[in-house]
PDB file of N, CA and C in Angstrom:
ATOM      1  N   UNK A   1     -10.347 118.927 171.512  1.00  0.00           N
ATOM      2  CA  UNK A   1     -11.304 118.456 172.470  1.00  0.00           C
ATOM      3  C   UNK A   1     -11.109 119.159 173.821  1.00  0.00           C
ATOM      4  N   UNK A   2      -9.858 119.363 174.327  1.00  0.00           N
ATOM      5  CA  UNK A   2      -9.469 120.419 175.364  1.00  0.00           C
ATOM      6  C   UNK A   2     -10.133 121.455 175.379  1.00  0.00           C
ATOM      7  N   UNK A   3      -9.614 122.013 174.382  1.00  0.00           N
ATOM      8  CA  UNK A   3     -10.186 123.818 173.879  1.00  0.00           C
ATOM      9  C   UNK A   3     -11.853 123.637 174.707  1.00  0.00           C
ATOM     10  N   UNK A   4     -12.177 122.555 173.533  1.00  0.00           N
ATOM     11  CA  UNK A   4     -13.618 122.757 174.106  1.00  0.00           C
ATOM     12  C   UNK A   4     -14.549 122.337 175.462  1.00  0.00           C
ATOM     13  N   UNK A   5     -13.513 121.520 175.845  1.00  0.00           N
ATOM     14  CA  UNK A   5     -14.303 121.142 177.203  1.00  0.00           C
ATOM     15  C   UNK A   5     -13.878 122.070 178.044  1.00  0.00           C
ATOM     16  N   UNK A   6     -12.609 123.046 177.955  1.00  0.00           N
ATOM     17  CA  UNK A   6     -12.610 124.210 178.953  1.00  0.00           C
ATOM     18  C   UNK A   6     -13.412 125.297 178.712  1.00  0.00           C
ATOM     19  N   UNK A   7     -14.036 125.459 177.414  1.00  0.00           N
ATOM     20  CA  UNK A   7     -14.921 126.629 177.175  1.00  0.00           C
ATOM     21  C   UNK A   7     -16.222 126.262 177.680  1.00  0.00           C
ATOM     22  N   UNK A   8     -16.627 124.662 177.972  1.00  0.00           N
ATOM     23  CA  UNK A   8     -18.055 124.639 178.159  1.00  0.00           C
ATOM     24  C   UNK A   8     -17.765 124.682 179.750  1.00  0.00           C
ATOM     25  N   UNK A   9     -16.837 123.736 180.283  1.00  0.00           N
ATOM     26  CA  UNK A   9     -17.218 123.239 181.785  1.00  0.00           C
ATOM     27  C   UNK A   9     -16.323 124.361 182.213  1.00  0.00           C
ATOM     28  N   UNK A  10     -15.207 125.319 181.961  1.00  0.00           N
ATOM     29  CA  UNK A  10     -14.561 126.351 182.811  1.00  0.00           C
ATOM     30  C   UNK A  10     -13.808 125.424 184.294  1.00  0.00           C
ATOM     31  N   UNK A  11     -13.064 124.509 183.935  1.00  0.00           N
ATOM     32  CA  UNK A  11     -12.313 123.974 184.525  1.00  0.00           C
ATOM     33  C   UNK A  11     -11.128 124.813 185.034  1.00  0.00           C
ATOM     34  N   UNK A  12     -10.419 124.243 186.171  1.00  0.00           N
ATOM     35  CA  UNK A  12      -9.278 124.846 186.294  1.00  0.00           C
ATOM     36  C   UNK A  12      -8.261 124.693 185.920  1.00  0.00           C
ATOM     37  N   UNK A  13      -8.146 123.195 185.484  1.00  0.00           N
ATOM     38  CA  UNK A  13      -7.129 123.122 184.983  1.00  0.00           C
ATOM     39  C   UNK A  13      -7.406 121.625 184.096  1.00  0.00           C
ATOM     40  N   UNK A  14      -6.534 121.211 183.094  1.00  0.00           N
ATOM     41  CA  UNK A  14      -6.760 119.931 182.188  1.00  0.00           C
ATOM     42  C   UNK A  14      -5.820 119.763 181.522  1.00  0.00           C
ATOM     43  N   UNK A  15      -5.694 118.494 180.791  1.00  0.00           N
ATOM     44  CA  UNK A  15      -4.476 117.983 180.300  1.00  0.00           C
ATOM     45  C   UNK A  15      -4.961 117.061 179.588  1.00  0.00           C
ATOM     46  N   UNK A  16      -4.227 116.935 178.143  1.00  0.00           N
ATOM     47  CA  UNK A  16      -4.073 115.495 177.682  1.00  0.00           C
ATOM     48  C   UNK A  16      -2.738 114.721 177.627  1.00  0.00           C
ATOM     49  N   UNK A  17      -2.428 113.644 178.144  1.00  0.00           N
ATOM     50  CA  UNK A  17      -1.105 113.327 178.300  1.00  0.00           C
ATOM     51  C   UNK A  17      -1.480 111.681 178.025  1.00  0.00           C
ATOM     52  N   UNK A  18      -0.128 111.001 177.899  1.00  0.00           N
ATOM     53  CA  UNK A  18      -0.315 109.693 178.049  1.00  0.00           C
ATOM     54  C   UNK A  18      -0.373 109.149 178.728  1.00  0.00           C
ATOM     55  N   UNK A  19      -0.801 107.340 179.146  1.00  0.00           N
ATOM     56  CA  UNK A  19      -0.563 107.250 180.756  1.00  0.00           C
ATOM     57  C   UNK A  19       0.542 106.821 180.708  1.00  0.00           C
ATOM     58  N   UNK A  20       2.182 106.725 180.337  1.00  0.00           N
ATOM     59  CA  UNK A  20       3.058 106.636 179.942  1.00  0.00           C
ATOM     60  C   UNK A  20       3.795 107.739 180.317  1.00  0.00           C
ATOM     61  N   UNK A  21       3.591 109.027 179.937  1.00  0.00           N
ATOM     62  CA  UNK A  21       4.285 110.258 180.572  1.00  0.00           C
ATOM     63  C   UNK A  21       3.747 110.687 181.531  1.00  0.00           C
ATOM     64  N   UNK A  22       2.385 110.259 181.903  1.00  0.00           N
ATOM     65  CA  UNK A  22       1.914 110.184 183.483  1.00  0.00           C
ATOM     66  C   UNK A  22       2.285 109.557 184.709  1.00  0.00           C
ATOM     67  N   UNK A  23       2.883 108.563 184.555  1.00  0.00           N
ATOM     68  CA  UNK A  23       3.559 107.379 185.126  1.00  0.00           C
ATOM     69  C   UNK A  23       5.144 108.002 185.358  1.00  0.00           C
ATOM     70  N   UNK A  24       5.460 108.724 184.290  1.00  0.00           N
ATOM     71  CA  UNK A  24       6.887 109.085 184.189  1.00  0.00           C
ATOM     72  C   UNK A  24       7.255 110.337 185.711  1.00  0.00           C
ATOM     73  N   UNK A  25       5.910 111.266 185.573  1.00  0.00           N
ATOM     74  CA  UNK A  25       6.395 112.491 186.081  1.00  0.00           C
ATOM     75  C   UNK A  25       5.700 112.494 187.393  1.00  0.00           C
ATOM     76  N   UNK A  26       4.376 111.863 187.621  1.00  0.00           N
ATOM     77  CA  UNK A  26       3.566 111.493 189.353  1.00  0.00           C
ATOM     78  C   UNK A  26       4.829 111.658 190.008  1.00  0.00           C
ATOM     79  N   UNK A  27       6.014 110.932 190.528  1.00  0.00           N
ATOM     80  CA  UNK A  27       6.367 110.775 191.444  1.00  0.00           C
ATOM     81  C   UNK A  27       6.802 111.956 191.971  1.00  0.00           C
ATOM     82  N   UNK A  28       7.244 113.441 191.164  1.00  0.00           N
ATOM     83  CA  UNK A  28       7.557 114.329 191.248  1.00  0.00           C
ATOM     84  C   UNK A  28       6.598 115.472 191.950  1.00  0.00           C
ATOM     85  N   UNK A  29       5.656 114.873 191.292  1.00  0.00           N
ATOM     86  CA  UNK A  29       4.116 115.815 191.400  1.00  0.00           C
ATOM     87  C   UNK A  29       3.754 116.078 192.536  1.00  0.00           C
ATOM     88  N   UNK A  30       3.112 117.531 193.082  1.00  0.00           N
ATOM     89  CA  UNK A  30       2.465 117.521 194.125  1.00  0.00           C
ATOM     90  C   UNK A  30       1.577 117.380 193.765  1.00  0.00           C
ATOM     91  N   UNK A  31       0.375 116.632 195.125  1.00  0.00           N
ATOM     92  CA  UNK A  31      -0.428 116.145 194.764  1.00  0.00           C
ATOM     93  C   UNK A  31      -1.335 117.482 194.584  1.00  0.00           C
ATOM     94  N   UNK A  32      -2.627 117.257 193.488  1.00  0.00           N
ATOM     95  CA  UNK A  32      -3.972 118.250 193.309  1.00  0.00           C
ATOM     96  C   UNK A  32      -3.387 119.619 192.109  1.00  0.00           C
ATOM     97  N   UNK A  33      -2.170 118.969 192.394  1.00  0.00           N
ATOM     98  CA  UNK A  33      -1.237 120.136 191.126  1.00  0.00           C
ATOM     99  C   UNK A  33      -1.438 119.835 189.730  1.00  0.00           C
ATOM    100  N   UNK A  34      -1.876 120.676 188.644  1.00  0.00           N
ATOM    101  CA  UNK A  34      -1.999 120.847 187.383  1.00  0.00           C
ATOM    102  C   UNK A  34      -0.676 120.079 186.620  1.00  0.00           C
ATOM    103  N   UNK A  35      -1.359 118.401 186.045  1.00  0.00           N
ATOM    104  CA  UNK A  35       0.182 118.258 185.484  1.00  0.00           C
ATOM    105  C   UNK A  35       0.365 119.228 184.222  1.00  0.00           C
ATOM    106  N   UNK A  36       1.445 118.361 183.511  1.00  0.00           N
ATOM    107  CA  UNK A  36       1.710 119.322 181.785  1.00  0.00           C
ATOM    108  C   UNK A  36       1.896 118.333 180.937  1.00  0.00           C
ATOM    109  N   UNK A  37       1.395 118.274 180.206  1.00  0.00           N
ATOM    110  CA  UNK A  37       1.152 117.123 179.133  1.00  0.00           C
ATOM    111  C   UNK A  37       0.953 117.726 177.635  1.00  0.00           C
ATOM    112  N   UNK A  38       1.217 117.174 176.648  1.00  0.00           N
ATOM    113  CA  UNK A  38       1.070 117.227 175.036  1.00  0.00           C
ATOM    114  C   UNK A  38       0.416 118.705 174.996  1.00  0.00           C
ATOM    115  N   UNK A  39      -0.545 118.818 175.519  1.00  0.00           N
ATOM    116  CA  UNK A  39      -1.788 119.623 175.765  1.00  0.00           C
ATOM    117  C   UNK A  39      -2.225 119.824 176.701  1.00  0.00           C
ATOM    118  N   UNK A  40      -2.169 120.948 177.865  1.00  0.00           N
ATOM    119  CA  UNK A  40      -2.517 121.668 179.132  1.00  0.00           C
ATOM    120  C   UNK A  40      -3.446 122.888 178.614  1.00  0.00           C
ATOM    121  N   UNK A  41      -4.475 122.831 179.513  1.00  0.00           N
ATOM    122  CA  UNK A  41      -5.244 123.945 179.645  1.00  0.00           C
ATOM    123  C   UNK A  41      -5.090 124.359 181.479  1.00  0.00           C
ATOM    124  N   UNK A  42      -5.339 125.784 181.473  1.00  0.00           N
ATOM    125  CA  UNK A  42      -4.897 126.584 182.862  1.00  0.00           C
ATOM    126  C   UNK A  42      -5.402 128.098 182.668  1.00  0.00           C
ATOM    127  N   UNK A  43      -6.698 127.538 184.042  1.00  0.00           N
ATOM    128  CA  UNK A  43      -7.466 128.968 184.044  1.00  0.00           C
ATOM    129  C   UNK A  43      -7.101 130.275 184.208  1.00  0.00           C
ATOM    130  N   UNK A  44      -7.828 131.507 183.761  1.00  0.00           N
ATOM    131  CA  UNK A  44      -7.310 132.557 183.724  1.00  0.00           C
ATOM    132  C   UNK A  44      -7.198 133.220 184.818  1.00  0.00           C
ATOM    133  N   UNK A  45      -7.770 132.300 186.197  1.00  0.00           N
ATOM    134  CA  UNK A  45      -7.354 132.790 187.780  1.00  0.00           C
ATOM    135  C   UNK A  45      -6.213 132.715 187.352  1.00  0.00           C
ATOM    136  N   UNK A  46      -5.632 131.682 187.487  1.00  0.00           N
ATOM    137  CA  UNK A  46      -4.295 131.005 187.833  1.00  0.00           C
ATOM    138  C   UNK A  46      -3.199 132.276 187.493  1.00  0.00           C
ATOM    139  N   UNK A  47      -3.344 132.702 186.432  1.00  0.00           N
ATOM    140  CA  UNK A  47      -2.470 133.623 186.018  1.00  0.00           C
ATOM    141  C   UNK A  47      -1.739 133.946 184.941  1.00  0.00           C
ATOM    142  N   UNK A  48      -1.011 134.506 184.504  1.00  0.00           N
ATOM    143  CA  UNK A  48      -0.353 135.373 182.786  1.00  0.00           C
ATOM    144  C   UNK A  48       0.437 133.834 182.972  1.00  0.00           C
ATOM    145  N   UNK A  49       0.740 133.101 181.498  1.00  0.00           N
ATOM    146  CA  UNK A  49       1.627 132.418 181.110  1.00  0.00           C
ATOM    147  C   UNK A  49       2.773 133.090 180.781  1.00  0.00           C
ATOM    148  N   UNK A  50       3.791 132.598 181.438  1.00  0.00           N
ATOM    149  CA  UNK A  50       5.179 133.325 180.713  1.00  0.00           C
ATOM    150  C   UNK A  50       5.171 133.000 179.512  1.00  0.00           C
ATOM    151  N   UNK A  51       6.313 133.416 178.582  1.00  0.00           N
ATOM    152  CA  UNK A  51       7.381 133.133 177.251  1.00  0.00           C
ATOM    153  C   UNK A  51       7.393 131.620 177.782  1.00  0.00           C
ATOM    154  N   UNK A  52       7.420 130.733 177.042  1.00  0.00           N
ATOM    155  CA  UNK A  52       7.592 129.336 176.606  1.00  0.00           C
ATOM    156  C   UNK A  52       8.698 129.272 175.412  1.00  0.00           C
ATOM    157  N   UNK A  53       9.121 128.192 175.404  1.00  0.00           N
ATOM    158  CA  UNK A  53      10.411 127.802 174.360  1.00  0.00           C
ATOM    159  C   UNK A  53       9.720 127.439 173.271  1.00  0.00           C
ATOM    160  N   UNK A  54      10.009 127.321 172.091  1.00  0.00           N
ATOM    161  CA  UNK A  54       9.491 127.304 170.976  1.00  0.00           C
ATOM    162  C   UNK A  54       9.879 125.456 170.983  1.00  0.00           C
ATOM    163  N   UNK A  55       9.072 124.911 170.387  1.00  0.00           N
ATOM    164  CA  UNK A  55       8.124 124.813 169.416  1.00  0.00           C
ATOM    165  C   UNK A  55       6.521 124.923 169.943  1.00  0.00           C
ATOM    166  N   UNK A  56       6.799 125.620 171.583  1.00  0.00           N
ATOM    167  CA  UNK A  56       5.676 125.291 172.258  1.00  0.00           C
ATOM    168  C   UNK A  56       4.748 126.570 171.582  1.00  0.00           C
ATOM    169  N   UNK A  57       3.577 126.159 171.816  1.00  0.00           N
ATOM    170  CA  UNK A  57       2.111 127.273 171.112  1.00  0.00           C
ATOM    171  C   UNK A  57       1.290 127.675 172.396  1.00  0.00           C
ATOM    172  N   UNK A  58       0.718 128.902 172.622  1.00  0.00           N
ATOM    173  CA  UNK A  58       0.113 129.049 173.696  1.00  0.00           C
ATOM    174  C   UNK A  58      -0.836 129.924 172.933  1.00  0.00           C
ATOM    175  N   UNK A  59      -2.523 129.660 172.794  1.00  0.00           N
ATOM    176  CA  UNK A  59      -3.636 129.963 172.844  1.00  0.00           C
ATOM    177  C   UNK A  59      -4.347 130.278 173.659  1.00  0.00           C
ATOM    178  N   UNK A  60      -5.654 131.260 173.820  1.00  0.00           N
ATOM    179  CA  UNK A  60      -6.304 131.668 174.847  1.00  0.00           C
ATOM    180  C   UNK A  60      -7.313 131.005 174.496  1.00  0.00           C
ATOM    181  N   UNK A  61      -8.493 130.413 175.149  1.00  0.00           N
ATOM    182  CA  UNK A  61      -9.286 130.013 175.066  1.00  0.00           C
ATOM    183  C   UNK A  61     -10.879 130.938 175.927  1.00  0.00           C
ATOM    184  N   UNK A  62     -11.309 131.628 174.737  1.00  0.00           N
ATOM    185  CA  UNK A  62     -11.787 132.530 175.239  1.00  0.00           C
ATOM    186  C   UNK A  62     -11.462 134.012 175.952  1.00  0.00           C
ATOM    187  N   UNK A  63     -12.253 133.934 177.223  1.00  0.00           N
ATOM    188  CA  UNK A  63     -11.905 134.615 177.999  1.00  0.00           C
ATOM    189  C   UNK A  63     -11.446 133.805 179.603  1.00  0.00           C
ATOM    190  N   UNK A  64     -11.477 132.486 179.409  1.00  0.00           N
ATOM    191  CA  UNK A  64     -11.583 131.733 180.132  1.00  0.00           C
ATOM    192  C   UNK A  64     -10.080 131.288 180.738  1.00  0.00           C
ATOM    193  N   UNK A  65      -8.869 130.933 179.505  1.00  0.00           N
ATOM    194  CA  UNK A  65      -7.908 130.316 179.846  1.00  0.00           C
ATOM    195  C   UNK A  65      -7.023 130.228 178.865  1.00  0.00           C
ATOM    196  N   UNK A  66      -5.923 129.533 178.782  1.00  0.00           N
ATOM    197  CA  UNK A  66      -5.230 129.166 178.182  1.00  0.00           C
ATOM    198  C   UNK A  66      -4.658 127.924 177.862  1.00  0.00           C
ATOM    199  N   UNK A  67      -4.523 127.582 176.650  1.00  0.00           N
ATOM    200  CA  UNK A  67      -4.227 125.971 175.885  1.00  0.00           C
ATOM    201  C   UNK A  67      -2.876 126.516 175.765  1.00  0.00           C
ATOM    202  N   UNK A  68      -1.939 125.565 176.100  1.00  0.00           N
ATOM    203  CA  UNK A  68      -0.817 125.224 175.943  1.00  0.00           C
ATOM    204  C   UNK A  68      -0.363 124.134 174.820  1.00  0.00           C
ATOM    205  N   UNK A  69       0.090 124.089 173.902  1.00  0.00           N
ATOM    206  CA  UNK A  69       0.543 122.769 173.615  1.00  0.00           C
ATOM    207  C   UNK A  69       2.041 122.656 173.257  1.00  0.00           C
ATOM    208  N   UNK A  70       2.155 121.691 173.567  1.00  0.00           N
ATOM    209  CA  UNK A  70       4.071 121.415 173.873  1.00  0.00           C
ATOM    210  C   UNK A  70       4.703 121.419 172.413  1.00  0.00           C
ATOM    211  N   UNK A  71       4.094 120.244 171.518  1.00  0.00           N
ATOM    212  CA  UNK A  71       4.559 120.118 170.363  1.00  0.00           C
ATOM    213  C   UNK A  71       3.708 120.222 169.293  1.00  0.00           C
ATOM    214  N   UNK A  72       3.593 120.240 167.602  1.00  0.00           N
ATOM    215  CA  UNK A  72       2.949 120.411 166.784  1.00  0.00           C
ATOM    216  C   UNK A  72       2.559 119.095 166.574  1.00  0.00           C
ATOM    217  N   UNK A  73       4.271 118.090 166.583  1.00  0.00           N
ATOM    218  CA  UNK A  73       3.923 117.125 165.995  1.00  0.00           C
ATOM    219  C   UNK A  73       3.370 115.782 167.246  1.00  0.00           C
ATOM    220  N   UNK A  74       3.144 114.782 167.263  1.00  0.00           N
ATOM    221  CA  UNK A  74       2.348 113.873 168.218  1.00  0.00           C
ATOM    222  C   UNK A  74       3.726 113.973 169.400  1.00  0.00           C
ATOM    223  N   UNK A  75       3.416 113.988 170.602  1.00  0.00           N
ATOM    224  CA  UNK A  75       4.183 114.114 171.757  1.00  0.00           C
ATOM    225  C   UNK A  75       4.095 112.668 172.417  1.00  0.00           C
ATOM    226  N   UNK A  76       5.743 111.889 172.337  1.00  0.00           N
ATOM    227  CA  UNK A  76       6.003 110.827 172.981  1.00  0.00           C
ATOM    228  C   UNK A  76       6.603 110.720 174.105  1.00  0.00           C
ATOM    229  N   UNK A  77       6.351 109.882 175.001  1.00  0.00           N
ATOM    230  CA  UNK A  77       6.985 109.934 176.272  1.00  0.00           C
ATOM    231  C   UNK A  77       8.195 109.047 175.906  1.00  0.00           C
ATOM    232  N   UNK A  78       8.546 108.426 175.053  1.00  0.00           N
ATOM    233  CA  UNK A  78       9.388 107.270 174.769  1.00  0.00           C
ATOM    234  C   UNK A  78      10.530 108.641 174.003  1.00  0.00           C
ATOM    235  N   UNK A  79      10.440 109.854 173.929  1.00  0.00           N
ATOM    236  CA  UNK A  79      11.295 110.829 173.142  1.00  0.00           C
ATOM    237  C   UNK A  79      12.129 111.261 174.061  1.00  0.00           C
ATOM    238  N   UNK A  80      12.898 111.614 174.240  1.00  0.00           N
ATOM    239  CA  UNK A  80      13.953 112.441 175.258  1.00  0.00           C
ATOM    240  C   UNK A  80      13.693 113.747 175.089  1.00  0.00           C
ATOM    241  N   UNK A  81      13.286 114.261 174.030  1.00  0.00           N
ATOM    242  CA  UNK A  81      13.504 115.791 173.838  1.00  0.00           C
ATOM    243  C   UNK A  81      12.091 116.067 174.281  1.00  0.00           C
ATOM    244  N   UNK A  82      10.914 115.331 173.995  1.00  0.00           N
ATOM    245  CA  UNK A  82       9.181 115.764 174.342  1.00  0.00           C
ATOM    246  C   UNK A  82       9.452 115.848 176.004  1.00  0.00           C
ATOM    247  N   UNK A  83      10.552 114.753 176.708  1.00  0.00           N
ATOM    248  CA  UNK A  83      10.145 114.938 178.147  1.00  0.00           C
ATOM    249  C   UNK A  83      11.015 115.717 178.675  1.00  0.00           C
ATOM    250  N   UNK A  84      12.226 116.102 178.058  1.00  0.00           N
ATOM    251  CA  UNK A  84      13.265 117.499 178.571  1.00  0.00           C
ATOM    252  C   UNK A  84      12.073 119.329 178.243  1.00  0.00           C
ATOM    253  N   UNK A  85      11.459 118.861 177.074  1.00  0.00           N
ATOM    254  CA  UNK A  85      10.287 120.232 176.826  1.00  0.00           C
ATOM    255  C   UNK A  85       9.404 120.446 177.685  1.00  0.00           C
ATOM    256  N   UNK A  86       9.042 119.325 178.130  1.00  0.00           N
ATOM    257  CA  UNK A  86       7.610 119.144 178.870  1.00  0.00           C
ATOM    258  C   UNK A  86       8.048 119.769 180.186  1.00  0.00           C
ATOM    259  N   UNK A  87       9.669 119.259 181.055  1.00  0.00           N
ATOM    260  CA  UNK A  87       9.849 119.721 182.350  1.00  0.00           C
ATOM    261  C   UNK A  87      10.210 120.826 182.075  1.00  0.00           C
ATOM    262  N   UNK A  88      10.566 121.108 181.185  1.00  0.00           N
ATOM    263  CA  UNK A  88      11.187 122.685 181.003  1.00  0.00           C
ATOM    264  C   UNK A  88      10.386 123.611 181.225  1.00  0.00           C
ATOM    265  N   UNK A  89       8.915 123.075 180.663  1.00  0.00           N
ATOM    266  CA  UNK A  89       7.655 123.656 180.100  1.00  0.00           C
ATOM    267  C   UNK A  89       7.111 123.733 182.156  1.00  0.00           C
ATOM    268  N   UNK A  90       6.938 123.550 182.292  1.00  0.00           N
ATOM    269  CA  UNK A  90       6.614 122.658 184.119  1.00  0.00           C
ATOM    270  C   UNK A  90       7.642 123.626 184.786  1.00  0.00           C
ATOM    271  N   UNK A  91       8.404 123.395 184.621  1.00  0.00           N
ATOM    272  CA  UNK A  91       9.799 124.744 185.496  1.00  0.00           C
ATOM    273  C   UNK A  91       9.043 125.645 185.672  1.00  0.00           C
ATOM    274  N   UNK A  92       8.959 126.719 183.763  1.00  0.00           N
ATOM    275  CA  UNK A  92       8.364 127.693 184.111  1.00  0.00           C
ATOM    276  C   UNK A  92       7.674 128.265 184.286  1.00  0.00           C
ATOM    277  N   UNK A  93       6.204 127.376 184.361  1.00  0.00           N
ATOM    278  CA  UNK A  93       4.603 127.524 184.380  1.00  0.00           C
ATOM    279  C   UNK A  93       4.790 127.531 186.123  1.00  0.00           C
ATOM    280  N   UNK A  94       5.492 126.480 186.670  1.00  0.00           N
ATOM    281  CA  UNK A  94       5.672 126.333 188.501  1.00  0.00           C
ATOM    282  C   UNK A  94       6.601 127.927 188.886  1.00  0.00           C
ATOM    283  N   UNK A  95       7.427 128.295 188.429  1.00  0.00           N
ATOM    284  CA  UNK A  95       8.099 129.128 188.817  1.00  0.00           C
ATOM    285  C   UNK A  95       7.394 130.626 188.605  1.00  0.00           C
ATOM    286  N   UNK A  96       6.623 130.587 188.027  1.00  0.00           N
ATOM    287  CA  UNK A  96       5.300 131.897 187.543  1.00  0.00           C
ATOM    288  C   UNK A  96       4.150 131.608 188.336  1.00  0.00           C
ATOM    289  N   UNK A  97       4.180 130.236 189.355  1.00  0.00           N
ATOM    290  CA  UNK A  97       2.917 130.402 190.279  1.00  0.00           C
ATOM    291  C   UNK A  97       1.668 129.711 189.581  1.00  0.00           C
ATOM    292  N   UNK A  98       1.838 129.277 188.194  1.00  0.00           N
ATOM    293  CA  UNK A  98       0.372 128.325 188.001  1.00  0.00           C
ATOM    294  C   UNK A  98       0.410 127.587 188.416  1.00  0.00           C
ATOM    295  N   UNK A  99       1.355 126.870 188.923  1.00  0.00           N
ATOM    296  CA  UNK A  99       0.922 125.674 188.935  1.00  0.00           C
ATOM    297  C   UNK A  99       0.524 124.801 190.379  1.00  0.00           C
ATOM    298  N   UNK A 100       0.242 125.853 191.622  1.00  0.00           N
ATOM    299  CA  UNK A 100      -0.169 125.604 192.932  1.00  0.00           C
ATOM    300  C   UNK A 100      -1.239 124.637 192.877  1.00  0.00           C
ATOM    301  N   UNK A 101      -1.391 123.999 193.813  1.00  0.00           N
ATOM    302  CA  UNK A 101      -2.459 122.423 194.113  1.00  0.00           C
ATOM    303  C   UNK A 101      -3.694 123.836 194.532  1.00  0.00           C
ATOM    304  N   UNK A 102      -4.373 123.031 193.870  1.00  0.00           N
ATOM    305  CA  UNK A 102      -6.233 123.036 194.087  1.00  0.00           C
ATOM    306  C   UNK A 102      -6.099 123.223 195.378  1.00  0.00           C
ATOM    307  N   UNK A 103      -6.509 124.337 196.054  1.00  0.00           N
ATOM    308  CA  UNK A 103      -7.090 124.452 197.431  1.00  0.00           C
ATOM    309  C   UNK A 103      -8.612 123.545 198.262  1.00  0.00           C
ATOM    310  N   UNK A 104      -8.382 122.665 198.542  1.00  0.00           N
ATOM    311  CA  UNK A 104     -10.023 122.015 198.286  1.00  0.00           C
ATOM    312  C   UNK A 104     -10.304 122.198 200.446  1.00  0.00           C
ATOM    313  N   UNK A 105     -11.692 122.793 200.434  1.00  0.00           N
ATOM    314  CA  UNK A 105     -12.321 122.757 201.718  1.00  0.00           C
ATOM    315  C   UNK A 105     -12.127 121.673 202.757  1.00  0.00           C
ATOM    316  N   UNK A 106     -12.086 121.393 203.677  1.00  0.00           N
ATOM    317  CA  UNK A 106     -12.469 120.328 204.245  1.00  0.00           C
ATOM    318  C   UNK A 106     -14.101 119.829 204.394  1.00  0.00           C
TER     319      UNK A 106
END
């Protein structure tokens, strides 16, 4: 459902996450910043995805962007290892520069 709502609407950025591992990682978050969840999409402004740790999958979506997904199998926030992947995953997407807050106008 990701895939496809970034190919129609060309978003900048999207996620499916729980509100459970949403709750977990906000406090960390800057605000307007791209979280990382089960499933992240991140436009092709933004920039080249590094190497990711395996079991993670990274797809292009189009010419538009890139789908991320963390795990194959269903991603729990109640797991220790889905939320050690996920920040890991977040390290190095932030440390490669995707993951800067939305510039929004006044």
């Amino acid at each position: 459902m990701l895939r496809e709502t970034a190919a129609a609407w060309e978003p900048d950025w999207g996620v499916a996450m729980s509100h459970e591992h949403r709750d977990k990682v906000e406090a960390g978050r800057i605000a307007r910043s791209p979280y990382v969840g089960w499933v992240t999409y991140l436009a092709q402004h933004r920039g080249t995805v590094p190497p990711l740790p395996a079991p993670v999958r990274i797809e292009k979506v189009e010419d538009k962007g890139t789908l991320i997904v963390l795990t194959p199998e269903r991603f729990t926030a109640s797991n220790p290892e889905h939320l050690a992947l996920a920040e890991r995953v977040r390290e190095l997407l932030d440390g490669a520069g995707l993951l800067n807050p939305l510039h929004v106008e006044p």
